[in-house]
Protein backbone atom coordinates (compact mmCIF):
# COMPACT_ATOMS: atom_id res chain seq x y z
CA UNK A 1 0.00 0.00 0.00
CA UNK A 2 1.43 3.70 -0.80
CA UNK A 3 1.15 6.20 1.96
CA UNK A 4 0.04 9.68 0.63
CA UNK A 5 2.59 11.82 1.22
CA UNK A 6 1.56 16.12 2.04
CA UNK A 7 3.91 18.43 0.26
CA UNK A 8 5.92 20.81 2.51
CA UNK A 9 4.48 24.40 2.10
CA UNK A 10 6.11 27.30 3.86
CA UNK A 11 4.48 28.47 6.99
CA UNK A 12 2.80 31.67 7.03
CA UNK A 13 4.30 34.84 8.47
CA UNK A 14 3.77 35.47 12.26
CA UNK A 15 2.84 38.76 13.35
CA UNK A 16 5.35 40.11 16.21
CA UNK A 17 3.09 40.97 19.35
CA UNK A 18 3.56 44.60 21.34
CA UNK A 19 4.13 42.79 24.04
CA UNK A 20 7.39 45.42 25.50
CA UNK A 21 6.06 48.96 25.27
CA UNK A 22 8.66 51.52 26.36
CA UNK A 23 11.17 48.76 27.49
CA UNK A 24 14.45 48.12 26.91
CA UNK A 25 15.83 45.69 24.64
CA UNK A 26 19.68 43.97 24.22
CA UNK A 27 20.17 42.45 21.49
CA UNK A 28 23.04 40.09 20.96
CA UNK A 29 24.63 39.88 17.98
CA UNK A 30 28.02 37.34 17.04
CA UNK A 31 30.87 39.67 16.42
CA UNK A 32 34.15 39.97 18.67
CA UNK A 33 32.56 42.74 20.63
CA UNK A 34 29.88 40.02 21.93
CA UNK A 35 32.66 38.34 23.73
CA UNK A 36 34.74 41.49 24.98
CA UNK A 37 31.07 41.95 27.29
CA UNK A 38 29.91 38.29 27.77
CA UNK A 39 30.02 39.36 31.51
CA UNK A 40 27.76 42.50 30.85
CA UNK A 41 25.70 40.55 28.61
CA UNK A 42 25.00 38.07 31.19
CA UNK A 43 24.06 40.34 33.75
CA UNK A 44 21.78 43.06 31.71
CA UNK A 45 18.02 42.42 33.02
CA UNK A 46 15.42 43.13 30.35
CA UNK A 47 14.35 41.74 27.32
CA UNK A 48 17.20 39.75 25.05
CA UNK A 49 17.18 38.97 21.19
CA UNK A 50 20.13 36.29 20.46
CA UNK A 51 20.72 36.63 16.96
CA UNK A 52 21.94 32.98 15.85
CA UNK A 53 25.47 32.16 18.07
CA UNK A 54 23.97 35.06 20.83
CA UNK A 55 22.37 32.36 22.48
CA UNK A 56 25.55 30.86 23.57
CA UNK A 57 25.95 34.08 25.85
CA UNK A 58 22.23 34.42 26.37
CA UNK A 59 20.66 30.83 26.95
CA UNK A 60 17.35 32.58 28.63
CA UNK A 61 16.71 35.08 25.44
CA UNK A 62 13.82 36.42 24.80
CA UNK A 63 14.04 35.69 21.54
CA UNK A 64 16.44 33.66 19.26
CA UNK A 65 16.59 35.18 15.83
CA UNK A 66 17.63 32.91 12.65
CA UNK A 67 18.18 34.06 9.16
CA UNK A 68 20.35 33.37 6.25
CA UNK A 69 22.23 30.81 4.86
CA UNK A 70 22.42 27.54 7.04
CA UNK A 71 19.57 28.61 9.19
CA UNK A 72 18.28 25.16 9.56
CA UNK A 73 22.08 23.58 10.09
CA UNK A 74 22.70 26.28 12.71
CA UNK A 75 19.55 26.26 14.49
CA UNK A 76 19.68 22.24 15.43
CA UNK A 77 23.17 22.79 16.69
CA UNK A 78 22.06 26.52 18.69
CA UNK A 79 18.61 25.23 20.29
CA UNK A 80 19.72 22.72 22.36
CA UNK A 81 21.69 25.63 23.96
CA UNK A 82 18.49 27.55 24.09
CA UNK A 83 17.03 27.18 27.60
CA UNK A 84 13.44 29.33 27.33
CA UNK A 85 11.36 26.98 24.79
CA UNK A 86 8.54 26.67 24.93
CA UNK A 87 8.12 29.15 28.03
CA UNK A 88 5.38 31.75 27.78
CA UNK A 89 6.27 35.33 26.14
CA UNK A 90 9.56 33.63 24.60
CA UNK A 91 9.91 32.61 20.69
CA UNK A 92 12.21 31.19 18.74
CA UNK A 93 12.00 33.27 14.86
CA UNK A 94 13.61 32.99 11.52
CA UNK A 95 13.65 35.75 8.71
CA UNK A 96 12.85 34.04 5.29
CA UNK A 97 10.92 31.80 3.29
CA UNK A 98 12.19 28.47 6.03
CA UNK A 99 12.35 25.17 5.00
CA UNK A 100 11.37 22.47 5.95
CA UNK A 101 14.46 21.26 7.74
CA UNK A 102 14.27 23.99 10.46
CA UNK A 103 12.77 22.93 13.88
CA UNK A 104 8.89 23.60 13.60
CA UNK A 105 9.47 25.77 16.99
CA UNK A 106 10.66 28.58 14.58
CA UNK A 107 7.96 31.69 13.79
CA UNK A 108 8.22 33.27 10.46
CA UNK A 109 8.69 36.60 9.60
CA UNK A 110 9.37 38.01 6.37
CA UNK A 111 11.85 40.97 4.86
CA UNK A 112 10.32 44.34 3.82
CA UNK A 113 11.65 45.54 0.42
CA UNK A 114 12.56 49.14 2.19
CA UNK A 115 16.14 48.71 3.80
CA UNK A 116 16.21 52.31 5.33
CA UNK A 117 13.51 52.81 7.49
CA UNK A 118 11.96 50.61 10.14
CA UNK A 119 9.15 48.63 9.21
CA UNK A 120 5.22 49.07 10.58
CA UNK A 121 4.11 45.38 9.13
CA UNK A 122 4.61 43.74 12.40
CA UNK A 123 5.16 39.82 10.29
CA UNK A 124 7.59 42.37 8.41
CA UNK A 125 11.27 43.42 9.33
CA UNK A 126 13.84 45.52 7.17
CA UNK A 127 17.72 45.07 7.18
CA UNK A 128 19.58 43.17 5.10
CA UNK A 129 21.37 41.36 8.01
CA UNK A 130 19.84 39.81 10.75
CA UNK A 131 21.34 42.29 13.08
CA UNK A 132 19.26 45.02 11.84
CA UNK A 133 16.47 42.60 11.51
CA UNK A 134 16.56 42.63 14.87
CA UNK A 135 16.33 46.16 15.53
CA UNK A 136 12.92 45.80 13.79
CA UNK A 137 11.79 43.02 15.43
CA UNK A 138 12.25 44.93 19.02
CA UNK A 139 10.53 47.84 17.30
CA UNK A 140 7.66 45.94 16.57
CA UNK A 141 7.52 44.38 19.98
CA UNK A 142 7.10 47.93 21.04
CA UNK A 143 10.75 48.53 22.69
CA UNK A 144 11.79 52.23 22.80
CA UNK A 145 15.16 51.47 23.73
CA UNK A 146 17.59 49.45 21.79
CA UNK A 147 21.22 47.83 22.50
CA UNK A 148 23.43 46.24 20.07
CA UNK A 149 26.57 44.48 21.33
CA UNK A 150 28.23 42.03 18.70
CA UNK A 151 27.13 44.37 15.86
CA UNK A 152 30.91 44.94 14.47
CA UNK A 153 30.12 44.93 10.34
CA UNK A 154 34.09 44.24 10.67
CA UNK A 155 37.04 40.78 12.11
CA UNK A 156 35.39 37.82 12.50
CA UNK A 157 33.01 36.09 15.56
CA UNK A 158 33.16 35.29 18.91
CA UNK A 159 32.31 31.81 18.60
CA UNK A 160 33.00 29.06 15.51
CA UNK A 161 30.92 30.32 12.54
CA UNK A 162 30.10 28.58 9.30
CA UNK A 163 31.80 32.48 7.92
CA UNK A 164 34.16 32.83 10.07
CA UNK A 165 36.10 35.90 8.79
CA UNK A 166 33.48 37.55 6.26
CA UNK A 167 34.69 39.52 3.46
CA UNK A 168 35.01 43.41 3.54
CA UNK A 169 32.30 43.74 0.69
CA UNK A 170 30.14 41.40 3.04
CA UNK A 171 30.02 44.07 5.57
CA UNK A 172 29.80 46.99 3.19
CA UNK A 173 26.35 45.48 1.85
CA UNK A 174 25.24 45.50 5.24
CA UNK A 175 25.87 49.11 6.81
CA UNK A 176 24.63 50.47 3.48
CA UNK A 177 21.34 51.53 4.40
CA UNK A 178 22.15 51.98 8.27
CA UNK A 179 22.01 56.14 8.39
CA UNK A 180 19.00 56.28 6.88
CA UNK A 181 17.40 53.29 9.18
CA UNK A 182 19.16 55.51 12.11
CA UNK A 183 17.27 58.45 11.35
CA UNK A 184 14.29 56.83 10.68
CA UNK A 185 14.54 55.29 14.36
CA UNK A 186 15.12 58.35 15.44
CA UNK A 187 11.82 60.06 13.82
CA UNK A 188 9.99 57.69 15.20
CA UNK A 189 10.99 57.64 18.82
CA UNK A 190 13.21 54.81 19.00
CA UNK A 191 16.79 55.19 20.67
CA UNK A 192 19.14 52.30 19.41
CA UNK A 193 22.39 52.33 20.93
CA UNK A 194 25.71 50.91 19.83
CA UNK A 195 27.48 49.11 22.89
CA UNK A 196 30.48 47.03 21.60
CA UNK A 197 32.68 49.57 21.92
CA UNK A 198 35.98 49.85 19.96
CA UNK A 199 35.74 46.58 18.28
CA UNK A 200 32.57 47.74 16.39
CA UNK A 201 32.65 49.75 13.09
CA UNK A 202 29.33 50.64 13.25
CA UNK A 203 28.57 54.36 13.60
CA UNK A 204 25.37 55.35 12.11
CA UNK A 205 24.12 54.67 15.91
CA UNK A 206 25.11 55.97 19.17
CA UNK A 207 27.58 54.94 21.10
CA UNK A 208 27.43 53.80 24.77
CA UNK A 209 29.34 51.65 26.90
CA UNK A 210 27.14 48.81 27.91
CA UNK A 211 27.99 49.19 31.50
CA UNK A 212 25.90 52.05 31.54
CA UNK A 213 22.53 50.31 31.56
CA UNK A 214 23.42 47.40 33.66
C-alpha cells in the first residue's frame, strides 16, 4: 500500500506581538565585541534577542533570531543551547521563506523591500542582516530602547561560525542603508544604541558603553 505523502508548504508569516512597550531591549549579535562583554551581557536584566550564536551568551533570550544561509544547520546545533522553549512570552523566529528542515518551533517573519527605514508590518522586518532585523523586530515588539553588542560589520566572531572571517564587501552590503534606518529610528521615537565599543565599526548609531545600563 502507498502512503500519501503532504507536500511541505512554507508556513505563514507570524505577526510580532507589542508585548514590551517603552522597554528596553539587548540584542546580541556574534561579532568579537559580543565576547569582549559576555560578563555585561549576562548580567543586563530586560528583554534579550540572540541573533543565531547570541544564544551561547544568552541561553534565557527572549528571543532567538535565525536568518540566512544555514539557518536550519545552525539552528539544530544553537537550540539545544536555548534554555526558554517553549516558556510563555519567549519565541524562537527565523527571517525568510524556512524550510522544511528547520525545527517547527521557529515563527516566520518576512523581509520588507525598504532597507532604510523601520518597518510598521509587524510579520515584516527591514535590514539586510539579521542584526538590523533585529532592531525591527524589538521595534515591533514595542521597545523604545535598543542595544546592540556584537554588531561589528568588521574581524570575525566570537564563537566558531560557518563564515568565520566575512569579506570586507560582506560588511559593506550590510551598513549600506544603516544612516537612513538611524534616522528613521530616530523620527519615530526609537533610541538604538551601539554598545560594543571599539571593536565595532558601526557608527550610524550611538555609542554607549554597555555598563551604563546594567
Amino acid at each position: 500500500m502507498t502512503v500519501a505523502t503532504v507536500p511541505w508548504t512554507t508556513p505563514p508569516t507570524w505577526p510580532v506581538p507589542r508585548e514590551w512597550p517603552g522597554e528596553t531591549c539587548l540584542i546580541i549579535c556574534s561579532g568579537e565585541s559580543a565576547g569582549k562583554n559576555a560578563e555585561g551581557i549576562k548580567r543586563f536584566q530586560g528583554r534579550t534577542i540572540a541573533v543565531k550564536h547570541g544564544v551561547l551568551l544568552r541561553p534565557d533570550a527572549t528571543v532567538f533570531l535565525m536568518s540566512g544561509e544555514w539557518s536550519a544547520q545552525i539552528a539544530r546545533e544553537l537550540l539545544p543551547h536555548w534554555t526558554e522553549q517553549g516558556k510563555a512570552g519567549h519565541y524562537a523566529i527565523v527571517r525568510g521563506r524556512s524550510n522544511p528542515d528547520l525545527p517547527s518551533v521557529f515563527l516566520r517573519v518576512t523581509r520588507s523591500k525598504l532597507h532604510g527605514e523601520l518597518c510598521d508590518f509587524p510579520d515584516h522586518v527591514s535590514g539586510r542582516d539579521t542584526g538590523t532585523s533585529a532592531i525591527n523586530i524589538a521595534y515591533n515588539f514595542g521597545a523604545t530602547t535598543i542595544l546592540m553588542v556584537g554588531f561589528d560589520q568588521s574581524g570575525g566572531h566570537f564563537c566558531p561560525h560557518p563564515l568565520q572571517k566575512p569579506p570586507k564587501d560582506h560588511f559593506a552590503r550590510h551598513v549600506e542603508f544603516l544612516p537612513a534606518l538611524a534616522e528613521d529610528a530616530k523620527k519615530k521615537g526609537i533610541r538604538v544604541v551601539n554598545c560594543g565599543g571599539k571593536h565595532s565599526q558601526v557608527t550610524a548609531f550611538e555609542r554607549q558603553p554597555l555598563e551604563a545600563f546594567l
